[in-house]
C-alpha atoms as a PDB file:
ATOM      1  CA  UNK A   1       0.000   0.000   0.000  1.00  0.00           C
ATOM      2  CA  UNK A   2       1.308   3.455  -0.857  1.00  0.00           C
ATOM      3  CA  UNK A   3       0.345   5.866   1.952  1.00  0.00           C
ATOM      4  CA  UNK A   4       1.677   8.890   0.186  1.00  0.00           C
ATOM      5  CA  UNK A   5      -1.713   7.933  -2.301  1.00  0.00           C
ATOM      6  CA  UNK A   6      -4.299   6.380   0.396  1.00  0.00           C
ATOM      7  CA  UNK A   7      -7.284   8.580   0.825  1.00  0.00           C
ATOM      8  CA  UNK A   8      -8.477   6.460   3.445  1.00  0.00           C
ATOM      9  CA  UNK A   9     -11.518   5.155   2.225  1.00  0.00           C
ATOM     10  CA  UNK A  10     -11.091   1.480   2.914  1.00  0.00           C
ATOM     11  CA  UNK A  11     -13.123   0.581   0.046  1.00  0.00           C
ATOM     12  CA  UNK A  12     -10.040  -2.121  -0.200  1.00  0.00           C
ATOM     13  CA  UNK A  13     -10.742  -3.370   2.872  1.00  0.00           C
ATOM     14  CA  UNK A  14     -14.455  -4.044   2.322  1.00  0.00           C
ATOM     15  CA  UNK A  15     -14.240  -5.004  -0.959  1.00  0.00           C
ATOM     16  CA  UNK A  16     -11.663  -8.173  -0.218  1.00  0.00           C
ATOM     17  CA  UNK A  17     -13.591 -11.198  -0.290  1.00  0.00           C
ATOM     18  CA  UNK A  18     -11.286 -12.669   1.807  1.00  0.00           C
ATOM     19  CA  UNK A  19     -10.769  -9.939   4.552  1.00  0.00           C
ATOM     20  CA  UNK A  20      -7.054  -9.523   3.800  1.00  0.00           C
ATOM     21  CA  UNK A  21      -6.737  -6.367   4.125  1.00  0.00           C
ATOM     22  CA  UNK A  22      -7.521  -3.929   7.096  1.00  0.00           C
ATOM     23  CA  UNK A  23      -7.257  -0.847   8.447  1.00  0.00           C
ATOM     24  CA  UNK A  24      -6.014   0.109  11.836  1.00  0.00           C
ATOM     25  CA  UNK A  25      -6.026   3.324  13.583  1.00  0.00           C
ATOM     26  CA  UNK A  26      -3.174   3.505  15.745  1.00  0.00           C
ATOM     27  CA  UNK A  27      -2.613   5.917  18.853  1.00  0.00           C
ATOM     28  CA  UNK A  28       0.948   7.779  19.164  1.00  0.00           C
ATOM     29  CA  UNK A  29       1.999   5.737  22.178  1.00  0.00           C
ATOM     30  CA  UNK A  30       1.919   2.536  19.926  1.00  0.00           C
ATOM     31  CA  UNK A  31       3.212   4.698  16.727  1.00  0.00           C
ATOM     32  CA  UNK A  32       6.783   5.220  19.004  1.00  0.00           C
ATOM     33  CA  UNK A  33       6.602   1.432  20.035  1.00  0.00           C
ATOM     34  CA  UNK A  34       6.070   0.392  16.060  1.00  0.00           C
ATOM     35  CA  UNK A  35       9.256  -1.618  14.360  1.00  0.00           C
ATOM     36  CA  UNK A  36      10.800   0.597  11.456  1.00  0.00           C
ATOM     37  CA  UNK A  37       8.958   0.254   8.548  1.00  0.00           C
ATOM     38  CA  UNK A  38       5.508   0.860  10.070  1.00  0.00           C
ATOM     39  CA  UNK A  39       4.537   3.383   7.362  1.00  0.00           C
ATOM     40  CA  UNK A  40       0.927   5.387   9.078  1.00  0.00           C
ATOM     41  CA  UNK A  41      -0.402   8.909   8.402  1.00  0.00           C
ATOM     42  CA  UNK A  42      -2.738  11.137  10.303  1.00  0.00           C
ATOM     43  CA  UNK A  43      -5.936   9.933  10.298  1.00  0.00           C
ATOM     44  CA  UNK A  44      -8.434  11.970   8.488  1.00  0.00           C
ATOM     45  CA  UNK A  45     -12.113  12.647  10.034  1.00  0.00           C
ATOM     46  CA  UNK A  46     -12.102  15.626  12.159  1.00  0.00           C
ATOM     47  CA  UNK A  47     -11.836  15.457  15.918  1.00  0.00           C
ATOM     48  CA  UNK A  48     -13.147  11.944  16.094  1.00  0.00           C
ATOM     49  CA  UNK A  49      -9.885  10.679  15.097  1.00  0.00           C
ATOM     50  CA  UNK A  50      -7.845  13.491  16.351  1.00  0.00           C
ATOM     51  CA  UNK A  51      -4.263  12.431  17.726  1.00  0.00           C
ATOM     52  CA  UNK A  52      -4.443   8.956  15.971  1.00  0.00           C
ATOM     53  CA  UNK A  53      -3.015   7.689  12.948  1.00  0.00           C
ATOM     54  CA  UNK A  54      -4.058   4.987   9.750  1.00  0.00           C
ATOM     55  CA  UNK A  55      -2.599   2.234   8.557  1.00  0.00           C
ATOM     56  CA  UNK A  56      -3.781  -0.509   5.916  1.00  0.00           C
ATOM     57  CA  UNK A  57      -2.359  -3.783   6.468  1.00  0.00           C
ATOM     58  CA  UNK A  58      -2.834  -6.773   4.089  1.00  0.00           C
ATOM     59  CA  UNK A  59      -2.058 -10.406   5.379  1.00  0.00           C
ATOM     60  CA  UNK A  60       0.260 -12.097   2.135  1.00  0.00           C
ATOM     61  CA  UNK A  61      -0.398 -15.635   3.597  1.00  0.00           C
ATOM     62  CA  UNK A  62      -4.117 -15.043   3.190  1.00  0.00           C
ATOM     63  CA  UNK A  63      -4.203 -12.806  -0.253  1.00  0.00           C
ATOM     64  CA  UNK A  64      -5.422 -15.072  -2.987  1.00  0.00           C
ATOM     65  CA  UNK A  65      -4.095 -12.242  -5.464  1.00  0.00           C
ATOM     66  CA  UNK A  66      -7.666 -12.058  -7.368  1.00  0.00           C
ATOM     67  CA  UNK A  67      -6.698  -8.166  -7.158  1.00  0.00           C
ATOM     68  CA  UNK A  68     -10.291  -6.914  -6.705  1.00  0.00           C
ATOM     69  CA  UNK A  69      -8.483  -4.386  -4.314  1.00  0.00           C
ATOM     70  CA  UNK A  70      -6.336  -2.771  -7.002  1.00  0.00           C
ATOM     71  CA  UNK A  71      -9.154  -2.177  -9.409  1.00  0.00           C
ATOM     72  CA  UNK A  72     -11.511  -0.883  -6.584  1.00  0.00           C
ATOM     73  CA  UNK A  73      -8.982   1.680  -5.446  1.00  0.00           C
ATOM     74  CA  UNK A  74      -9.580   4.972  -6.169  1.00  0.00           C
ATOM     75  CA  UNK A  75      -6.266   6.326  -6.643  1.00  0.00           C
ATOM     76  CA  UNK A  76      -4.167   3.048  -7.197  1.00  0.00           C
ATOM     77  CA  UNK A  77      -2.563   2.813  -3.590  1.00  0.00           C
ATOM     78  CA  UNK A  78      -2.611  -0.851  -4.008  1.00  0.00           C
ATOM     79  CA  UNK A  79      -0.715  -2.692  -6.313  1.00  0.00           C
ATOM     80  CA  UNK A  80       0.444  -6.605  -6.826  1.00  0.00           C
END
């Protein structure tokens, strides 16, 4: 997933007919405690989600690569 192009829709995540992929909102306490490479942005939604951040995480062992997620993406975060 390419966060720099994730709107945060999750239409990926409930479009998977597998439920490979979701999305986690993740507080700054666990953001510091993350291993390098956890790639999250602010979440968007107004004060709701204020102070958290997003993440989309897919499950490779469970991905059946039927792509449905790719061409349901609005603005091609997801790729194969």
């Amino acid at each position: 997933v390419d966060m720099d192009k994730c709107i945060q829709c999750n239409v990926c995540s409930a479009i998977c007919p597998h439920a490979v992929i979701r999305p986690f909102l993740v507080s700054a306490g666990e953001l510091e405690q993350s291993p390098a490479g956890f790639d999250a942005r602010k979440a968007t939604g107004g004060n709701t989600y204020a102070g958290l951040h997003f993440r989309i995480q897919a499950s490779p062992l469970d991905c059946t690569g039927c792509e449905v997620c790719t061409h349901a993406c609005p603005t091609s975060a997801l790729t194969m």
